[in-house]
Protein backbone atom coordinates (compact mmCIF):
# COMPACT_ATOMS: atom_id res chain seq x y z
CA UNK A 1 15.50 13.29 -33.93
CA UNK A 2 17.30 15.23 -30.98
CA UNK A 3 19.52 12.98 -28.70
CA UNK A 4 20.48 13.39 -25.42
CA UNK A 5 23.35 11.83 -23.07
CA UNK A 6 22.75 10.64 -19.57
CA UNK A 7 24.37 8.97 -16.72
CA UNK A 8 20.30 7.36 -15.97
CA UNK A 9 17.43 7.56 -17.63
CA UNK A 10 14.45 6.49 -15.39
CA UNK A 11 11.20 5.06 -16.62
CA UNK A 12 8.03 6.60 -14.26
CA UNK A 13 8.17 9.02 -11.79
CA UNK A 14 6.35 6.81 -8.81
CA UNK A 15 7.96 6.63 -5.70
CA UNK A 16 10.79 4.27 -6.65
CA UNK A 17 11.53 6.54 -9.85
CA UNK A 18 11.99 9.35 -8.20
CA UNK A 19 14.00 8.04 -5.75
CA UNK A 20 16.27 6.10 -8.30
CA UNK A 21 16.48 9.84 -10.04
CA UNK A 22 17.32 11.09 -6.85
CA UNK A 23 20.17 9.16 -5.72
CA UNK A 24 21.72 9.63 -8.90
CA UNK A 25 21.57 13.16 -9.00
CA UNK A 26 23.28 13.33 -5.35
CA UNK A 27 26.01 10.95 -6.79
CA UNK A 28 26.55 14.16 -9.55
CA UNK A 29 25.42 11.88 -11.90
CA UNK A 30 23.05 13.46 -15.13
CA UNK A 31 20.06 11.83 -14.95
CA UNK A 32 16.16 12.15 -16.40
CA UNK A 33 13.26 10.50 -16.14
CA UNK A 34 10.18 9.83 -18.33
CA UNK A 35 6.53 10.07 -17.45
CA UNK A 36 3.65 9.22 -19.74
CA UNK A 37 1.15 11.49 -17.83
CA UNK A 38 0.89 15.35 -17.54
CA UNK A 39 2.16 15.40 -14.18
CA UNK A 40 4.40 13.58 -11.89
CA UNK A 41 4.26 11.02 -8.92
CA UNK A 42 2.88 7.97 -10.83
CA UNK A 43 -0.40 6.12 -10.21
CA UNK A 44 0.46 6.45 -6.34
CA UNK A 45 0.56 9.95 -6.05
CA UNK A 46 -2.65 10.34 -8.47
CA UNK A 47 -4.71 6.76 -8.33
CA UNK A 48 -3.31 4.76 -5.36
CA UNK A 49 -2.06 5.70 -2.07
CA UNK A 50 -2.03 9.75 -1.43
CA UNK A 51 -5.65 9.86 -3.03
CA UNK A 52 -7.26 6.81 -0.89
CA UNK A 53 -5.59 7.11 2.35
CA UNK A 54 -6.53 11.00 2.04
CA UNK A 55 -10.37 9.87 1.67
CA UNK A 56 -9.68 7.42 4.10
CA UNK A 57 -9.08 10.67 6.43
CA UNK A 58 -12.15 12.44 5.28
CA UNK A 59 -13.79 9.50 6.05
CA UNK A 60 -12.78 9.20 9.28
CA UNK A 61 -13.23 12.62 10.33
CA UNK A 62 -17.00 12.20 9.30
CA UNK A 63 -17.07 9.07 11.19
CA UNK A 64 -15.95 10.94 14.37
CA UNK A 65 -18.68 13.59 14.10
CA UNK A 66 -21.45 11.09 13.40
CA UNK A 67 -20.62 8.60 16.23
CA UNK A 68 -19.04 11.49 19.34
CA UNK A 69 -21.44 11.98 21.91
CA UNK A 70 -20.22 15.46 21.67
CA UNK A 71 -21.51 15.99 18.30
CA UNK A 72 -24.60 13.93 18.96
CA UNK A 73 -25.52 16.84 21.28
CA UNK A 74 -25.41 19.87 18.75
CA UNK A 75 -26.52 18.20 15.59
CA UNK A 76 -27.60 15.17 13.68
CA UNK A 77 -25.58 13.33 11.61
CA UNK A 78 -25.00 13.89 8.69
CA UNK A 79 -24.54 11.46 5.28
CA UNK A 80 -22.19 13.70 2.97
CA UNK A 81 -22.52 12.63 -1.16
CA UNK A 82 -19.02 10.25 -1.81
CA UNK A 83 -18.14 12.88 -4.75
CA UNK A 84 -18.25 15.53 -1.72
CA UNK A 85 -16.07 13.54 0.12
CA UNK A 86 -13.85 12.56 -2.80
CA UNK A 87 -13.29 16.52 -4.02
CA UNK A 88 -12.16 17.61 -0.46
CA UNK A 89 -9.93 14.75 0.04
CA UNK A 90 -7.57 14.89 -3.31
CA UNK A 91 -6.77 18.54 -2.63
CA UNK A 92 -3.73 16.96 -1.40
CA UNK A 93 -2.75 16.02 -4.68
CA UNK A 94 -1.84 18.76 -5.92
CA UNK A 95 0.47 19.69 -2.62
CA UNK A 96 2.16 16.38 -3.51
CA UNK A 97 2.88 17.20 -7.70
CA UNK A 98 3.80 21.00 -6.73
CA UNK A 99 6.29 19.21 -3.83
CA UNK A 100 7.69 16.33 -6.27
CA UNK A 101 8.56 18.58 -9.23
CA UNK A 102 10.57 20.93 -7.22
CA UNK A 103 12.19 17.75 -6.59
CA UNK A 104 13.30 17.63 -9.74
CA UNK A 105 13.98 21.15 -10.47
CA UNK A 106 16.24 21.66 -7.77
CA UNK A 107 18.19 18.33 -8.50
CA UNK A 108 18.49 19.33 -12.26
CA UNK A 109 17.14 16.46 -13.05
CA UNK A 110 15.54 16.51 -16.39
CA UNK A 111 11.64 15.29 -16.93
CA UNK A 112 10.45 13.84 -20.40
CA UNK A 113 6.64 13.51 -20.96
CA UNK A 114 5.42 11.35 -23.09
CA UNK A 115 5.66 7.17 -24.21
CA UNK A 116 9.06 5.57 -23.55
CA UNK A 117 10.38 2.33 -25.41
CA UNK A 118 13.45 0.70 -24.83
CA UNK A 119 15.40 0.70 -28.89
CA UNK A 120 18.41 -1.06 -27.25
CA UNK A 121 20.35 -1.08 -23.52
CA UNK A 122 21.51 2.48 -24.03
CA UNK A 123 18.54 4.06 -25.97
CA UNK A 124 15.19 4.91 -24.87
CA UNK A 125 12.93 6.94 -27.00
CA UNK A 126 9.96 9.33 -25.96
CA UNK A 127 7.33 9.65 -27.98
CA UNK A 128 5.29 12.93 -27.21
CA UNK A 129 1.76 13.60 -27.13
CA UNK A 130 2.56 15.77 -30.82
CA UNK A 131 4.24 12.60 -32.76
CA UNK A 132 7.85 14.23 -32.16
CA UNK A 133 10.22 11.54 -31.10
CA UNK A 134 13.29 12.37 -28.90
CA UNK A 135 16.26 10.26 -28.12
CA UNK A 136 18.11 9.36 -24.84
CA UNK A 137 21.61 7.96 -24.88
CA UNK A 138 22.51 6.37 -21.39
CA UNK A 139 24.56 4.11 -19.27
CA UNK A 140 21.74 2.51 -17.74
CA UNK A 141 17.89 2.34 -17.00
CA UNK A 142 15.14 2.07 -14.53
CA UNK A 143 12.35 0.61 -15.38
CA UNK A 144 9.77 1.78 -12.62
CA UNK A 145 6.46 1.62 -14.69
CA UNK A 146 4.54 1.09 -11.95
CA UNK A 147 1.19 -1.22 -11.73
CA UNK A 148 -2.61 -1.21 -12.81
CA UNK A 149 -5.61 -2.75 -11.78
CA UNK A 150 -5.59 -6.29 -13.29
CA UNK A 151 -8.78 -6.85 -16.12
CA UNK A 152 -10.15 -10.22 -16.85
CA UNK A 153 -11.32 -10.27 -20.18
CA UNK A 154 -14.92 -11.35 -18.84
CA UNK A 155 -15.98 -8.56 -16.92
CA UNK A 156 -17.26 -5.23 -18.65
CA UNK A 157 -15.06 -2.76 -17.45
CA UNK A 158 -16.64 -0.60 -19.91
CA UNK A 159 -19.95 -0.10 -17.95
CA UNK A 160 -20.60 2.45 -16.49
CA UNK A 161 -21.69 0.93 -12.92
CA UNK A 162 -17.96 -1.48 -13.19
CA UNK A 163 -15.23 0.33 -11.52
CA UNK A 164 -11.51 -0.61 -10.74
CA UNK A 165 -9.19 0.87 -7.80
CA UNK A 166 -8.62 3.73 -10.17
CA UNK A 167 -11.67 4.64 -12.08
CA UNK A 168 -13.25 4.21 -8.56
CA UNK A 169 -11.85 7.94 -7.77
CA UNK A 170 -14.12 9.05 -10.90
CA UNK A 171 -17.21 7.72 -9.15
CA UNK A 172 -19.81 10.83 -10.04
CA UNK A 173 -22.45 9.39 -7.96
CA UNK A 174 -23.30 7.63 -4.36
CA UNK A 175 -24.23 4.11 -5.04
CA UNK A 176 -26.76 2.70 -2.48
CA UNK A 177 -25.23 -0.42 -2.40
CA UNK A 178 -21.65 -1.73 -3.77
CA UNK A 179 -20.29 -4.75 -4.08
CA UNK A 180 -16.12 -4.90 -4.33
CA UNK A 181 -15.00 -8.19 -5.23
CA UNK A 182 -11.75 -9.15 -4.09
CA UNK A 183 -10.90 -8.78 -0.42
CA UNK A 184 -6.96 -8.01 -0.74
CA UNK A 185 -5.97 -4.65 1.21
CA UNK A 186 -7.05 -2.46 -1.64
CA UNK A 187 -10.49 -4.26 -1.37
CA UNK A 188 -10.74 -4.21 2.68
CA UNK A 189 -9.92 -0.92 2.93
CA UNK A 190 -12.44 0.27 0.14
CA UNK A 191 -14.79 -1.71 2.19
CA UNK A 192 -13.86 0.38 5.21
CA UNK A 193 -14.17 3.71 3.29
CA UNK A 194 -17.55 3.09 1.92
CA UNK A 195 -18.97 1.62 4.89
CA UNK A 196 -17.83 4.70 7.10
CA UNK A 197 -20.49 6.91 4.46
CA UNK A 198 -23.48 5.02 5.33
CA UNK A 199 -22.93 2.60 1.89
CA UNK A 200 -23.96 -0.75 2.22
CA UNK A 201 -21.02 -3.20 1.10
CA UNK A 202 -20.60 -6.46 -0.07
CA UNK A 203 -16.86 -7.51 0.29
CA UNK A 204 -16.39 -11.16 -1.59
CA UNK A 205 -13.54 -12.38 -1.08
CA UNK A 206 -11.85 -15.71 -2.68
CA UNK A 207 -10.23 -17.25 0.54
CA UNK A 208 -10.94 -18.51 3.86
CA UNK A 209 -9.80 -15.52 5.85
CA UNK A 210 -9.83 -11.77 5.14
CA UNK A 211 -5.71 -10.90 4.52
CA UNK A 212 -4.39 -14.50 5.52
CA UNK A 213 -0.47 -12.87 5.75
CA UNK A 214 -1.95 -11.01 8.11
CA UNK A 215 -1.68 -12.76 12.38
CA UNK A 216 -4.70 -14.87 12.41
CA UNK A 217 -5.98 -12.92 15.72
CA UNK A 218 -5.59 -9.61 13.85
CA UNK A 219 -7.26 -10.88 10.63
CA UNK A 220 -10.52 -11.97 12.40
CA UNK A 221 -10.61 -9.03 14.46
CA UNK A 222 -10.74 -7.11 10.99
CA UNK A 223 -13.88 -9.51 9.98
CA UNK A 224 -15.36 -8.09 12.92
CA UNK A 225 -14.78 -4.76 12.66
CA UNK A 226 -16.13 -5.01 9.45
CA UNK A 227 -19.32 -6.67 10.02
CA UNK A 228 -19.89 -4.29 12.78
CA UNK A 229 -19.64 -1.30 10.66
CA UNK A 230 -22.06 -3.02 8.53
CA UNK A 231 -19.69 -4.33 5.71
CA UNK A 232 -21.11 -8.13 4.34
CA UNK A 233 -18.27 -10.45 4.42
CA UNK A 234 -18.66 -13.23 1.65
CA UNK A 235 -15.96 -15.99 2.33
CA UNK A 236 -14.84 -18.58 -0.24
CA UNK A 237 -16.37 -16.89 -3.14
CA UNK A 238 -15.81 -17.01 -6.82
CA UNK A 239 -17.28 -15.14 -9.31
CA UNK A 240 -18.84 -16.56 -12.35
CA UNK A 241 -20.03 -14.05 -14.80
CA UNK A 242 -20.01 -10.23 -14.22
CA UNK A 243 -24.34 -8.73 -15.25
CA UNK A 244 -24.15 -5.21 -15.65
CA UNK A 245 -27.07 -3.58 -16.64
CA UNK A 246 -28.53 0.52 -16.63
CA UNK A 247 -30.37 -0.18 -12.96
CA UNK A 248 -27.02 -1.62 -11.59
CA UNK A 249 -24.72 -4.67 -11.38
CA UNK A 250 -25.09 -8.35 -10.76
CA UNK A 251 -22.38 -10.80 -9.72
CA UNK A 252 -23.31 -14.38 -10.27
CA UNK A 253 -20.90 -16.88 -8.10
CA UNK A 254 -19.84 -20.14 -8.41
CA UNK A 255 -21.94 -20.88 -5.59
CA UNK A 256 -25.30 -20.15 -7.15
CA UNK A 257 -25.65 -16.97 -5.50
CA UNK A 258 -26.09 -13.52 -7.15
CA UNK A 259 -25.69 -9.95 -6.05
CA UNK A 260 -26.97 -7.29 -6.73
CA UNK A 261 -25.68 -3.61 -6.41
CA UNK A 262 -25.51 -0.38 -7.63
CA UNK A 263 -22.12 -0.75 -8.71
CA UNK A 264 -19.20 -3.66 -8.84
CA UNK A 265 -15.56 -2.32 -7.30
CA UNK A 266 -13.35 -4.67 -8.69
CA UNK A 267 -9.84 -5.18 -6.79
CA UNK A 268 -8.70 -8.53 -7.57
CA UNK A 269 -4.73 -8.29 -8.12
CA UNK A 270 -2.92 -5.86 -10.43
CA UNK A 271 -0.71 -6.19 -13.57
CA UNK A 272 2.86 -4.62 -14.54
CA UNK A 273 2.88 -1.60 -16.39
CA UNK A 274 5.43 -3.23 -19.31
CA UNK A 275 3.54 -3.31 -22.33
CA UNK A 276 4.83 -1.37 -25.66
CA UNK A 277 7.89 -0.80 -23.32
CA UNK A 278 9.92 -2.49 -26.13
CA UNK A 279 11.49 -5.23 -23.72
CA UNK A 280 11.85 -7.39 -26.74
CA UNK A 281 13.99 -5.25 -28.24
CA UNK A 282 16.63 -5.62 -25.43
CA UNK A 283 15.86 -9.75 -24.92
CA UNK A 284 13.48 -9.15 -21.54
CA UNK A 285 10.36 -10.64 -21.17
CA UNK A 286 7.44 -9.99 -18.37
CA UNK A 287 5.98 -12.72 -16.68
CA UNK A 288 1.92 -13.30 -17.48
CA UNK A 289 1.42 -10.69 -14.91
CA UNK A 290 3.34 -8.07 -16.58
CA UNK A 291 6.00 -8.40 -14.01
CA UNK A 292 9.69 -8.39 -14.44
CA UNK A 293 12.25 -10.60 -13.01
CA UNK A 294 15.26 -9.22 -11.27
CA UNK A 295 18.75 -10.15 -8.97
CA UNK A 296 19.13 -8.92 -5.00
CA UNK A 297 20.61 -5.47 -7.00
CA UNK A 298 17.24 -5.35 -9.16
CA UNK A 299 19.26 -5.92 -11.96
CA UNK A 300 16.73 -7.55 -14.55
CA UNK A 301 19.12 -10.07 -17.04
CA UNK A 302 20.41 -7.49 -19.06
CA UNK A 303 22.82 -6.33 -16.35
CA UNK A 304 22.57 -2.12 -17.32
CA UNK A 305 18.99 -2.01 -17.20
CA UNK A 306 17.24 -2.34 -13.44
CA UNK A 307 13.80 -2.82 -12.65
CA UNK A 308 12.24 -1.53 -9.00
CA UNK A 309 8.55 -0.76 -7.65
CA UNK A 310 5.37 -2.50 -8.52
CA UNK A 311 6.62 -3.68 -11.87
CA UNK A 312 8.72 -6.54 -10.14
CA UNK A 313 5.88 -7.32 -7.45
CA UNK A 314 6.15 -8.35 -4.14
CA UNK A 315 5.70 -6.35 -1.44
CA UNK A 316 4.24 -3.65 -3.81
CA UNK A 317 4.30 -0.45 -1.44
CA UNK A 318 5.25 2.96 -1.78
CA UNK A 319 7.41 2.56 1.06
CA UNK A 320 9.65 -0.40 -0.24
CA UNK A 321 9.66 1.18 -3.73
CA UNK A 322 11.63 4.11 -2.33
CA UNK A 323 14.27 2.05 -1.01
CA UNK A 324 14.42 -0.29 -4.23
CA UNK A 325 14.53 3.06 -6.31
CA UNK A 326 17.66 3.99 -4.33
CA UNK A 327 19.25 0.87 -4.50
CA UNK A 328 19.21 0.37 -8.19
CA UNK A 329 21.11 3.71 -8.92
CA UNK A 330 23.40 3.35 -6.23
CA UNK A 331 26.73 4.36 -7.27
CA UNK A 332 30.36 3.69 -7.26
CA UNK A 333 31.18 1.81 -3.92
CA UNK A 334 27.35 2.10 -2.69
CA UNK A 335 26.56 -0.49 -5.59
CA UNK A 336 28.12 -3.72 -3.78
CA UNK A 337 26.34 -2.44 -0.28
CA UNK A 338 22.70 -1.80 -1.71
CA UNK A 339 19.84 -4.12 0.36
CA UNK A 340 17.18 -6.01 -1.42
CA UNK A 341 14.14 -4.72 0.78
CA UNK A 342 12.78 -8.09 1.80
CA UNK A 343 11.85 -6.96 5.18
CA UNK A 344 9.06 -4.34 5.54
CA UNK A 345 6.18 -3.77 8.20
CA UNK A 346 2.92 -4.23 6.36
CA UNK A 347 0.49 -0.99 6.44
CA UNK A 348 -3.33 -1.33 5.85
CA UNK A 349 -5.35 1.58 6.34
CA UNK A 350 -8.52 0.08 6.87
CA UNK A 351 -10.63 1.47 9.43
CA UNK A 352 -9.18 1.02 11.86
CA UNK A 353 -5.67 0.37 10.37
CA UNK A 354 -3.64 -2.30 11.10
CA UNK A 355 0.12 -2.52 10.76
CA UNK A 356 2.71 -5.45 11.92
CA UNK A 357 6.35 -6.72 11.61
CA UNK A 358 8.25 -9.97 11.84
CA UNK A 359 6.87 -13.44 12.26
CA UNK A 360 3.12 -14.18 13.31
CA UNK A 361 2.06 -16.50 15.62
CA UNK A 362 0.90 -19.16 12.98
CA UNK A 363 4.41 -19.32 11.47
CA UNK A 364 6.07 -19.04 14.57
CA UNK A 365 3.93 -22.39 15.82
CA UNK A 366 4.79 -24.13 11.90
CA UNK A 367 8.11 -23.63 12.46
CA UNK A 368 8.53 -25.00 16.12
CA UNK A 369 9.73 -22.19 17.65
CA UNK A 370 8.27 -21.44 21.01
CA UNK A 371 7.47 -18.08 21.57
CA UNK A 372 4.66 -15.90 24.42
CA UNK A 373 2.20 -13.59 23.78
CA UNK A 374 1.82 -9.66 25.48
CA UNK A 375 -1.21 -8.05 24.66
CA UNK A 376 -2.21 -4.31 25.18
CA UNK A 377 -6.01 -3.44 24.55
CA UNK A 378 -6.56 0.49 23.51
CA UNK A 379 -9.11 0.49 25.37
CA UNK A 380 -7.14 0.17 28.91
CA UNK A 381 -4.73 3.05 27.65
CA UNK A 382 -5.71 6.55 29.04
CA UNK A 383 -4.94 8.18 25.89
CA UNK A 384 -7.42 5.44 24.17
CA UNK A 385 -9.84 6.71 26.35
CA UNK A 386 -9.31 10.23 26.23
CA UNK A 387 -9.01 10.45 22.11
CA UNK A 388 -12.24 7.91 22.34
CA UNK A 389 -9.84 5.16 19.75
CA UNK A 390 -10.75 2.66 22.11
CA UNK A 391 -10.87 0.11 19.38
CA UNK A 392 -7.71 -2.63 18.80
CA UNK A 393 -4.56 -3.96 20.43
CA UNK A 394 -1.02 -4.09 20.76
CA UNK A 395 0.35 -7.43 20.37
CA UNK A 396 4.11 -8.49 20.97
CA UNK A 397 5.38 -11.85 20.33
CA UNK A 398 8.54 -12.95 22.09
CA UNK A 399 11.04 -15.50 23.18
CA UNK A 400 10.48 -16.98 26.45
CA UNK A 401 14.02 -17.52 27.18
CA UNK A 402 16.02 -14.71 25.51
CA UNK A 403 12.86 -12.38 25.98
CA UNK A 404 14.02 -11.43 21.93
CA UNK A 405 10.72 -9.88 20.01
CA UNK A 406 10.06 -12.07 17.31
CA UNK A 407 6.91 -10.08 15.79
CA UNK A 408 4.25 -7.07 16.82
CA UNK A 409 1.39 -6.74 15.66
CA UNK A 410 -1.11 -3.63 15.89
CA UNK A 411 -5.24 -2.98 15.60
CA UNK A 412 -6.42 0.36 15.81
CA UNK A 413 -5.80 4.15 15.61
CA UNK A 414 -2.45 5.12 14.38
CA UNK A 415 -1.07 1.43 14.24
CA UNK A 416 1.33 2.32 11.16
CA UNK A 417 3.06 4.87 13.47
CA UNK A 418 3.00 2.46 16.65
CA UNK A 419 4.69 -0.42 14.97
CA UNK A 420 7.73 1.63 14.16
CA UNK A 421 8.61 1.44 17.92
CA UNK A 422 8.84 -1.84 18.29
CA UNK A 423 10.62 -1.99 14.62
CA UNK A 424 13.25 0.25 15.61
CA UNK A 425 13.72 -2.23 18.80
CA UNK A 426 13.42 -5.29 16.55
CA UNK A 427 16.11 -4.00 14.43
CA UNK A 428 18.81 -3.78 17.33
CA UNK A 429 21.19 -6.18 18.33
CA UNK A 430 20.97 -9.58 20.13
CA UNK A 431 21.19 -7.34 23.58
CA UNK A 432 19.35 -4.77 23.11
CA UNK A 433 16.52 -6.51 21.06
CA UNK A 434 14.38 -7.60 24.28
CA UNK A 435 10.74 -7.24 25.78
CA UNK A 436 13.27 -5.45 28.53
CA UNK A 437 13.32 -2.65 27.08
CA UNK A 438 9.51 -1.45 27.17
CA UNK A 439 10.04 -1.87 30.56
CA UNK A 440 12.96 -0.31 31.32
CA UNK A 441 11.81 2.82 29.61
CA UNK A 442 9.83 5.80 30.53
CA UNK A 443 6.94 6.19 28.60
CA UNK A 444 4.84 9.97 28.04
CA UNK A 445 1.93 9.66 29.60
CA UNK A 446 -0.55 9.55 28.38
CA UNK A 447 0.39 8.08 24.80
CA UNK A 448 0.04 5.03 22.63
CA UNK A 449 2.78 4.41 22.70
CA UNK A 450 2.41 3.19 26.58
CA UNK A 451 0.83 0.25 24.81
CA UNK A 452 4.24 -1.36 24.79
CA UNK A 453 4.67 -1.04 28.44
CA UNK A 454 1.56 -2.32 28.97
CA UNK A 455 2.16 -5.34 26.33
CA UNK A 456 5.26 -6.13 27.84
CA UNK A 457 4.04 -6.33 31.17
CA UNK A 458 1.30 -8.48 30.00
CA UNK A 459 3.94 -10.85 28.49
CA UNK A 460 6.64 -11.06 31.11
CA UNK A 461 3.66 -11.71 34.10
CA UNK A 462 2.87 -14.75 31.93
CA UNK A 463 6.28 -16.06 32.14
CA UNK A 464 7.02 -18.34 35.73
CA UNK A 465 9.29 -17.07 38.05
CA UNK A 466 9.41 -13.83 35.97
């Protein structure tokens, strides 16, 4: 069996694998990493985010042609088959496996394929696709595994009409109607995605409110948006049994109800890639989620071995998993300054996306801590009009008396860019993190950015004397 010495061996090559490789190999540390599948960039390059959000695109860009007066004028429009749709938008994929294993190449940073298990804290084995077994000697280990759609045991996943938030991307056909149970972001924007090709969708979701972290003004104007586009919004739902038969799929609820569809998207929570990882071997054990436990260093309780990314759960974004990635290999003096990401803007690309950061007004009122409200409405912004992404709002919260922003909140086009504005303001010191500033700044025009001038104005005319 050939064995081979390393600084850090890395476990999945997802976003916080890569970047745990990364920041090794810029510390001139000898590292590798391990992926099960052909090709690199773990279930968010290939199942998750690159592939949905670049449907979510197509999607959009169909939406625009059906609905602009402009278009109206020269055509009809037009309903374009969801495996259409699907092949055009994961092009992208391969841009982002070419891009990722130059990574790699250029870092000298060596990839195993095949199955990893943990024999002990210093020694992982890869088993490869062939049988043949090779052996990695290291100081320590990443476990970045990743996530996958969680299974009941009750529902046949099987079936050929059932589909999870990966075997959804192998959909061959364009279902009339679909049903996605579970209304968590994956399942809202899914919802969104569908609905924008003409589908008719029923979203059941478990809970009171659609995305209840979410600013309760933002979350019901995402109920609306959905019902408008046509989307069926089933509140306080449970499912009892899962009927799949040739003709299509039935959901029977708790309530009595059943329906019916031409095929079930099922997107209720997902599970820790740690099985056959041979944790036991090294004293670790996942949680009934498949989730591992780690410290504000993701160190899990062996102290060598780290775990980062999905795999330890919350927030479960490619964005935070980067940052966790680096943070685990930090090196040398970097290793007492890392930061435990427990602070990230949330990013939903539903349609129209929705993105926010800090406190919302529910927990701001729960907490006793008075705060007022500036509101910007896309519609009222000139570039709104003129790009004809009248739909949603900028919404800062603040304090009255120290005019510090407390949270912001976004509805509409481009909100995951917008909110980094106000982030990067957030993140400033006691001074220089005011409502001031949006005024006391010149704007382009016409942007939407402007949004912020507009909010703050909105906010400070509320205050007296102001």
């Amino acid at each position: 069996m050939p064995k081979h010495e390393f600084d850090l061996v890395v476990i999945g090559s997802g976003p916080a694998g890569e970047s745990a490789a990364l920041n090794a190999a810029k510390h001139q540390q000898k590292a590798a990493v391990i992926e099960m599948s052909p090709q690199v960039g773990g279930a968010c390059t290939h199942r998750g985010t690159i592939p949905s959000k670049a449907l979510r695109h197509t999607v959009k860009q169909l939406m625009r042609f059906n609905n602009g007066t402009l278009f109206r004028e020269i055509g009809h429009s037009r309903q374009i088959p969801y495996p259409t749709v699907l092949r055009h938008a994961i092009s992208v994929i391969e841009q982002q496996v070419d891009m990722r294993s130059k990574f790699y190449g250029r870092n000298n940073i060596a990839v195993y394929r095949g199955r990893a298990q943990i024999q002990d804290a210093n020694t992982v084995c890869v088993t490869r696709s062939d049988g043949s077994v090779e052996k990695l000697r290291t100081q320590e280990i990443v476990v970045a595994t990743g996530s996958r759609p969680y299974h009941p045991p009750d529902v046949p996943f099987e079936h050929s009409r059932v589909y999870d938030s990966d075997t959804i991307l192998d959909l061959e056909h364009t279902p009339r109607k679909l049903i996605i149970y579970g209304a968590g972001v994956i399942g809202c924007e899914y919802a969104s995605i569908f609905s924008g090709l003409g589908i008719k969708v029923e979203l059941i979701n478990s809970f009171d409110n659609l995305l209840a972290f979410l600013d309760d003004e933002i979350s019901v104007a995402l109920d609306y948006h959905l019902r408008d586009s046509g989307v069926m919004v089933r509140h306080r739902e449970t499912y009892e049994r899962v009927e799949a038969t040739p003709e299509g799929v039935i959901l029977h609820l708790q309530s009595g109800k059943s329906i019916r569809g031409d095929a079930l998207l099922w997107c209720n929570g997902r599970s820790g890639n740690t099985q056959n990882l041979g944790l036991e071997n090294v004293g670790l054990e996942a949680d009934s989620r498949g989730q591992l436990k780690v410290n504000r260093q993701y160190q899990t309780e062996v102290p060598n071995i780290y775990a980062v990314g999905d795999v330890i759960g919350w927030p479960s974004l490619a964005s935070a998993a980067y940052d966790q990635g680096r943070a685990a290999s930090a090196v040398g003096d970097d290793r007492g300054k890392t930061r435990f990401i427990d602070e990230v803007p949330t990013g939903i690309y539903t349609i129209p996306e929705i993105s926010s950061v800090g406190r919302t007004e529910r927990e701001l009122t729960d907490c006793r801590i008075p705060f007022e409200v500036g509101r910007a409405f896309f519609k009222d912004t000139a570039r709104g009009q003129i790009s004809g992404e009248g739909t949603g709002m900028l919404k800062i919260l603040f304090c009255p008396r120290e005019l510090t922003i407390l949270g912001i909140h976004c509805f509409g086009a481009e909100a995951t860019e917008i909110i980094h504005i106000g982030q990067a303001i957030m993140k400033q010191d006691a001074n220089a993190n005011t409502i001031r500033y949006f005024v006391e700044t010149t704007f382009n025009y016409p942007t939407m950015a402007e949004a912020y001038r507009i909010a703050a104005l909105n906010g400070l005319n509320r205050l007296t004397g102001y």
